[in-house]
C-alpha atoms as a PDB file:
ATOM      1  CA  UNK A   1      11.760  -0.705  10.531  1.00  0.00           C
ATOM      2  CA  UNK A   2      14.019   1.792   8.534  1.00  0.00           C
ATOM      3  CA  UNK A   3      13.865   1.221   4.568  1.00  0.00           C
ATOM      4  CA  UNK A   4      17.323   1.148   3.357  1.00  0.00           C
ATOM      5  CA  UNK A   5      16.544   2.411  -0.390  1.00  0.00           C
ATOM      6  CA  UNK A   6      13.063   2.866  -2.616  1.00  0.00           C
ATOM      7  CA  UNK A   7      12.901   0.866  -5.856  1.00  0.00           C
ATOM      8  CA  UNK A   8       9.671   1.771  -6.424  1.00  0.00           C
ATOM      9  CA  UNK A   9       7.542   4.322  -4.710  1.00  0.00           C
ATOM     10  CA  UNK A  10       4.460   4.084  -6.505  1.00  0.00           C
ATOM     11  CA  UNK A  11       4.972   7.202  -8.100  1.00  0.00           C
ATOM     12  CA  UNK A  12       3.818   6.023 -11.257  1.00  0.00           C
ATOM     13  CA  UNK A  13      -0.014   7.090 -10.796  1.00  0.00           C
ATOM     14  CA  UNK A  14       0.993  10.432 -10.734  1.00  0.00           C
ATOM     15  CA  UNK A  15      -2.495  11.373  -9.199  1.00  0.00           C
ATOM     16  CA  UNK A  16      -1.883  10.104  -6.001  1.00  0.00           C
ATOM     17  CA  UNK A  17       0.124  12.540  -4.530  1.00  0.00           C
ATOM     18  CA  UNK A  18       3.031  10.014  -3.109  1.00  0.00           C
ATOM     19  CA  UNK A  19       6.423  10.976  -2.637  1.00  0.00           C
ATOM     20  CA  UNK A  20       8.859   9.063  -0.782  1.00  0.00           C
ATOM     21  CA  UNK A  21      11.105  11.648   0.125  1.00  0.00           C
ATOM     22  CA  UNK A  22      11.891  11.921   3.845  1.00  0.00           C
ATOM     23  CA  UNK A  23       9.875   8.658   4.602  1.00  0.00           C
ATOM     24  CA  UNK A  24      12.948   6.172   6.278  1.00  0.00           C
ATOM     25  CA  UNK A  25      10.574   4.470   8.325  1.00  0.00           C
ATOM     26  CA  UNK A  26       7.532   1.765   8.178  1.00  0.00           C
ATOM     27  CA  UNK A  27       5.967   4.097  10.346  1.00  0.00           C
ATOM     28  CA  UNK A  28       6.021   6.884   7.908  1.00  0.00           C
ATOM     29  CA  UNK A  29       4.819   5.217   4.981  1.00  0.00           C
ATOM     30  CA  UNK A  30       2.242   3.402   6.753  1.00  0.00           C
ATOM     31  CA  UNK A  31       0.941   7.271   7.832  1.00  0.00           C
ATOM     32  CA  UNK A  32       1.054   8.445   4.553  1.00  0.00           C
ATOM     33  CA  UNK A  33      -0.232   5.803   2.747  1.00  0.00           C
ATOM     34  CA  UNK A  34      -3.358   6.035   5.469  1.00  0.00           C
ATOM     35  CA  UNK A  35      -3.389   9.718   4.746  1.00  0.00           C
ATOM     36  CA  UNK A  36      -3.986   8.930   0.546  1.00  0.00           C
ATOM     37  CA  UNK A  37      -6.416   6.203   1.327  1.00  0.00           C
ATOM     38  CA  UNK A  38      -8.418   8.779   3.666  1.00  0.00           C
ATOM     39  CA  UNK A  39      -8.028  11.338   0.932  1.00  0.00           C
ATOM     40  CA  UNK A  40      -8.968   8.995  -2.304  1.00  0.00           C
ATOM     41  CA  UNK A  41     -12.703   8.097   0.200  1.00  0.00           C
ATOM     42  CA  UNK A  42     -11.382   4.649  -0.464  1.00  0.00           C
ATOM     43  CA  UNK A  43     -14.417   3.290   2.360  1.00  0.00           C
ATOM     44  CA  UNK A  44     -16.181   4.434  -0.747  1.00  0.00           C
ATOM     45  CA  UNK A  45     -14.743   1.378  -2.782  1.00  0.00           C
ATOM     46  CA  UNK A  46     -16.664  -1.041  -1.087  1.00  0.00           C
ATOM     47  CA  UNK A  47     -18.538   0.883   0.939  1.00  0.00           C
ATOM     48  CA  UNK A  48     -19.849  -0.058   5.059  1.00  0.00           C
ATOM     49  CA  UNK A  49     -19.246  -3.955   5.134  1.00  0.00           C
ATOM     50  CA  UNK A  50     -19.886  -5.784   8.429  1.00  0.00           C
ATOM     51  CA  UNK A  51     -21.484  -8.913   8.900  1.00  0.00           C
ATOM     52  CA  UNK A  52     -21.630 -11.791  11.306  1.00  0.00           C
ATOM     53  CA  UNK A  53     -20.272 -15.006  10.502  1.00  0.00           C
ATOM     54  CA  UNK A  54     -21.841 -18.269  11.186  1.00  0.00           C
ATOM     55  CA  UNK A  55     -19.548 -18.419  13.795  1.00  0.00           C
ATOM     56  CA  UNK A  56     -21.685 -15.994  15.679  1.00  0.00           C
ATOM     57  CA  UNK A  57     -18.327 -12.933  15.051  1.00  0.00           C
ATOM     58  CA  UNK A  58     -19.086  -9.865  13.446  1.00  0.00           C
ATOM     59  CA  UNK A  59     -16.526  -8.802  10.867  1.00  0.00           C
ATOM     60  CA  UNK A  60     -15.914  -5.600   9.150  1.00  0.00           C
ATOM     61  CA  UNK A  61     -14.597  -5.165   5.684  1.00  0.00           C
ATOM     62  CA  UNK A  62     -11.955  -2.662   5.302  1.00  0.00           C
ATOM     63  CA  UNK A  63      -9.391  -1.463   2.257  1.00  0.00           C
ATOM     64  CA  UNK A  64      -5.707  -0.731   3.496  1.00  0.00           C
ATOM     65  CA  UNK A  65      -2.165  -0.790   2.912  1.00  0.00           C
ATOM     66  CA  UNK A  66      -0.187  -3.690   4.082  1.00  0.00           C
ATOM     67  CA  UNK A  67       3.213  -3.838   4.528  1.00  0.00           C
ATOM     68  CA  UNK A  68       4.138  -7.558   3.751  1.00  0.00           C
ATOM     69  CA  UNK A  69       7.428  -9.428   2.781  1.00  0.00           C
ATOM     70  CA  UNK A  70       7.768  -9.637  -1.041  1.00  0.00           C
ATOM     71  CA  UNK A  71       7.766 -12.602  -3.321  1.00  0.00           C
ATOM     72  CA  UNK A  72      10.901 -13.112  -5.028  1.00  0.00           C
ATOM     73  CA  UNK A  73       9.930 -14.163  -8.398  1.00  0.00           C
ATOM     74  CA  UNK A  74       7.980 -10.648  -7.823  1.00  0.00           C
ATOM     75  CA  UNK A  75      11.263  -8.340  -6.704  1.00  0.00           C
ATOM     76  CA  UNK A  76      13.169 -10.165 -10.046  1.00  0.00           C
ATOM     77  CA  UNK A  77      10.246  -9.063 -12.365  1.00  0.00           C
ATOM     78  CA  UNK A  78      10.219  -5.564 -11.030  1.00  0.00           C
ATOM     79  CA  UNK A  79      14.003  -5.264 -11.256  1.00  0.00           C
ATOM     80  CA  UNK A  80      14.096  -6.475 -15.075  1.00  0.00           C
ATOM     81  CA  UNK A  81      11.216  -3.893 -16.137  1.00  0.00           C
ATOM     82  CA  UNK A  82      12.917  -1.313 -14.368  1.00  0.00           C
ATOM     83  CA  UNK A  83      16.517  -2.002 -16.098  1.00  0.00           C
ATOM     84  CA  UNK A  84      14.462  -2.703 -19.669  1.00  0.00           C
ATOM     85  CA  UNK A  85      12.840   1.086 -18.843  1.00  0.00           C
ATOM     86  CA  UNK A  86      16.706   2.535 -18.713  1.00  0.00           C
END
């Protein structure tokens, strides 16, 4: 998917090292973002997780970055901070 236009890029920890600059595609952030996570150990945050369920699956805890559709009530929050913050 391309992203039409950043309202916010996360840029407010300013230790993280994110710029959206050049990234137009999913694809991009999702590499980038997988690129900070690798960088900031965060397999450290939990640490190695797998178990097996009682349904006789093992599962493995991870941390990531998902890309998911987001909430409305959410994007109208966002959008009042960031016209209060001009």
């Amino acid at each position: 998917m391309r992203i039409k236009r950043w309202i916010r890029d996360g840029g407010s920890c300013e230790s993280n090292g994110f710029n959206s600059d050049g990234i137009t595609t999913d694809d991009q952030l999702l590499s980038v973002a997988g690129r900070l996570l690798d960088k900031a150990c965060s397999h450290e945050i939990v640490g190695e997780v797998l178990f097996e369920g009682e349904d006789g699956k093992m599962y493995v805890g991870t941390v990531e970055f998902i890309i998911s559709e987001a909430n409305p009530d959410y994007v109208k929050d966002v959008l009042e901070q960031i016209e209060e913050e001009e």
